[in-house]
N, C-alpha and C. Protein backbone atom coordinates (compact mmCIF):
# COMPACT_ATOMS: atom_id res chain seq x y z
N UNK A 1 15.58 25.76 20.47
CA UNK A 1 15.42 24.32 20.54
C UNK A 1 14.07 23.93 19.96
N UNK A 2 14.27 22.74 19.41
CA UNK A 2 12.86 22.40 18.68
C UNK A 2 11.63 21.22 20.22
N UNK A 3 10.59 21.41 19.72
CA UNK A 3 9.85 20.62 20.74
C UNK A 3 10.14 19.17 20.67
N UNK A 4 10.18 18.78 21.35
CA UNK A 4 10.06 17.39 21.33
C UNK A 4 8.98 16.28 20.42
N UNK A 5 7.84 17.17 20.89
CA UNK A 5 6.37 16.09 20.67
C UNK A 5 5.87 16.39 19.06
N UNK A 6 6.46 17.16 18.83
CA UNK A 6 6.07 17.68 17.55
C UNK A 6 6.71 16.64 16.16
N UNK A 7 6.01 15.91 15.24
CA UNK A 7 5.90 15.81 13.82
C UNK A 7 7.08 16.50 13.32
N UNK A 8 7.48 16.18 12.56
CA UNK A 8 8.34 16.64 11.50
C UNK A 8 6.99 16.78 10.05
N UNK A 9 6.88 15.67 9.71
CA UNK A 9 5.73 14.84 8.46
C UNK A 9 4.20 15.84 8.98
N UNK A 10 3.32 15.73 8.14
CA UNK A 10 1.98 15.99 8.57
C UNK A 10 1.28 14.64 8.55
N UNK A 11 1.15 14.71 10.01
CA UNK A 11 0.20 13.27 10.52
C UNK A 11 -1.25 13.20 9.53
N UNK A 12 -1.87 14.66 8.93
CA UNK A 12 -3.27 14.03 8.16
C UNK A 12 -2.97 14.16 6.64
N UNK A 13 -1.28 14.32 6.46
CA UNK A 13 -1.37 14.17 5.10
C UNK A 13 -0.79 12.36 4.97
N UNK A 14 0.31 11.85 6.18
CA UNK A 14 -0.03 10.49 6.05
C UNK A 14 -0.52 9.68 6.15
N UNK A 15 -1.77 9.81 7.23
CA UNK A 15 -3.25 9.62 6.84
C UNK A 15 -3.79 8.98 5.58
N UNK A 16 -3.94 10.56 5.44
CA UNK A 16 -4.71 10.79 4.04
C UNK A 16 -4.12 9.63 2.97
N UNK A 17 -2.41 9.26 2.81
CA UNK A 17 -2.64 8.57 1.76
C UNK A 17 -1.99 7.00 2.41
N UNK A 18 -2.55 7.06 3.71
CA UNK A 18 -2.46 5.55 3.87
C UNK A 18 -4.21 4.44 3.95
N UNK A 19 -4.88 5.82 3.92
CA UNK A 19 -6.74 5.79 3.20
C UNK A 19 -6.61 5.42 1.93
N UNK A 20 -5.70 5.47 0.97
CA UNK A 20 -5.86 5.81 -0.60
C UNK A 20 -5.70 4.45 -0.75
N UNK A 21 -6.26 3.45 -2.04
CA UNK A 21 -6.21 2.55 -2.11
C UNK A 21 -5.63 2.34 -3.95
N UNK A 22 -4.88 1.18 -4.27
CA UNK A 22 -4.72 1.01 -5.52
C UNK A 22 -6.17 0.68 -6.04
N UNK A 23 -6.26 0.91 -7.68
CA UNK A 23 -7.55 0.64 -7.87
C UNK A 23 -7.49 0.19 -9.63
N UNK A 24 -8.40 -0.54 -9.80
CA UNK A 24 -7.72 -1.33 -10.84
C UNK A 24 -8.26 -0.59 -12.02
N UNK A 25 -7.06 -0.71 -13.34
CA UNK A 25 -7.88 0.49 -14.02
C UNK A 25 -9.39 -0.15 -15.12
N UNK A 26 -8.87 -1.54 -15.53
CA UNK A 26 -10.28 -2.62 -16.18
C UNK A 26 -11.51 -1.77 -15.33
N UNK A 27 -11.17 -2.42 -14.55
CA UNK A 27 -12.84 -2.61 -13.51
C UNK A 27 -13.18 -1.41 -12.89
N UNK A 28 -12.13 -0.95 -12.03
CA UNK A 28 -12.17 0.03 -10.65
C UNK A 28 -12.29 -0.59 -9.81
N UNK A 29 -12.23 -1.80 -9.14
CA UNK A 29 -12.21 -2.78 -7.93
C UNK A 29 -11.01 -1.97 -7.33
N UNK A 30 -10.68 -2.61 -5.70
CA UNK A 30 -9.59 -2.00 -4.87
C UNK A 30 -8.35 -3.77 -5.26
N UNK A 31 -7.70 -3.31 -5.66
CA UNK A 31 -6.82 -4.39 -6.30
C UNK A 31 -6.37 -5.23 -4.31
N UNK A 32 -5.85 -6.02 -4.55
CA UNK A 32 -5.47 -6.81 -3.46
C UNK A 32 -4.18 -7.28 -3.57
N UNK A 33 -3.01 -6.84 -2.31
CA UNK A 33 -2.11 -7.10 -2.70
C UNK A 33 -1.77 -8.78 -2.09
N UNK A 34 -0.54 -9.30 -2.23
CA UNK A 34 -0.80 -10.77 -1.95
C UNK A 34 1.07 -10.75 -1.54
N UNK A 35 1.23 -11.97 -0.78
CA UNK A 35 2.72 -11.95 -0.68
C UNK A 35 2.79 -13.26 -0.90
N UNK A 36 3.82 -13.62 -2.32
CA UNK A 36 3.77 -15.41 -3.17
C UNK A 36 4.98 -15.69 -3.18
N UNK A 37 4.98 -16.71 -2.48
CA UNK A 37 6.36 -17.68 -2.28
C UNK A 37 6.55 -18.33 -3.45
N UNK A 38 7.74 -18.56 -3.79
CA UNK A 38 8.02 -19.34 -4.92
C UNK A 38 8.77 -20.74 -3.94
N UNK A 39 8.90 -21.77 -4.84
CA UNK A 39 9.32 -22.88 -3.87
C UNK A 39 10.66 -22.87 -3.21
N UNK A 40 11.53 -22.02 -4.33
CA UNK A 40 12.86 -21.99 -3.95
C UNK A 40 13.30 -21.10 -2.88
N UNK A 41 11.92 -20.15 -2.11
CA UNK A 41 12.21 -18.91 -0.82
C UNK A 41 12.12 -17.50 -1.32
N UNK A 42 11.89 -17.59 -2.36
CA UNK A 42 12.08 -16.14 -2.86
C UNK A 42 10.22 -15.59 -2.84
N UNK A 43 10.33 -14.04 -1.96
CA UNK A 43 9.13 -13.48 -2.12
C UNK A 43 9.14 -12.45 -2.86
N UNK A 44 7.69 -12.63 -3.55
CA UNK A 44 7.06 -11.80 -4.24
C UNK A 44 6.10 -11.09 -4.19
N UNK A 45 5.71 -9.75 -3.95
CA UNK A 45 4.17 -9.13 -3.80
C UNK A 45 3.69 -9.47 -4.86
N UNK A 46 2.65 -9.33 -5.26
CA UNK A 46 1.46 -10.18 -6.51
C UNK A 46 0.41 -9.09 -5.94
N UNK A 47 -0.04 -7.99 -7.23
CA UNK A 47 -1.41 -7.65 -6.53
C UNK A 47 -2.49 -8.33 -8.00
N UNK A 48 -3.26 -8.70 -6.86
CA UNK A 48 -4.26 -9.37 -7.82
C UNK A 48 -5.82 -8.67 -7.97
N UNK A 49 -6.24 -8.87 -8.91
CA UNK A 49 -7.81 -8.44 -9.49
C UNK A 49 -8.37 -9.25 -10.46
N UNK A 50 -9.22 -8.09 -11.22
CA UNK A 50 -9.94 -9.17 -12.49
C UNK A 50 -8.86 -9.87 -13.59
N UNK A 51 -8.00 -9.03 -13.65
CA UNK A 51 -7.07 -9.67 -14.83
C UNK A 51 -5.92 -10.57 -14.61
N UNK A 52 -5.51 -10.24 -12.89
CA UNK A 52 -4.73 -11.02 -12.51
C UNK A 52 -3.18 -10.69 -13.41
């Protein structure tokens, strides 16, 4: 029988890349993601930076 309490995933490898950030390639800023409504209801993620 398998343990109960135990991970399947490695907890410091999802960690590790929920630390990791997009990064913009122009600049190197940490890009920003955005969530943009359009009027008609429909969403969109938008990540924004220098170039937009």
């Amino acid at each position: 029988m398998s343990e109960k309490g135990k991970s399947k995933t490695g907890v410091a490898a999802r960690s590790e890349n929920k630390s990791k950030s997009i990064v913009c390639r122009n600049c190197g800023n940490k890009i920003e993601t955005v969530i943009a409504v359009s009027p008609s209801g429909k969403k969109r993620i938008r990540r924004i930076c220098c170039c937009e």
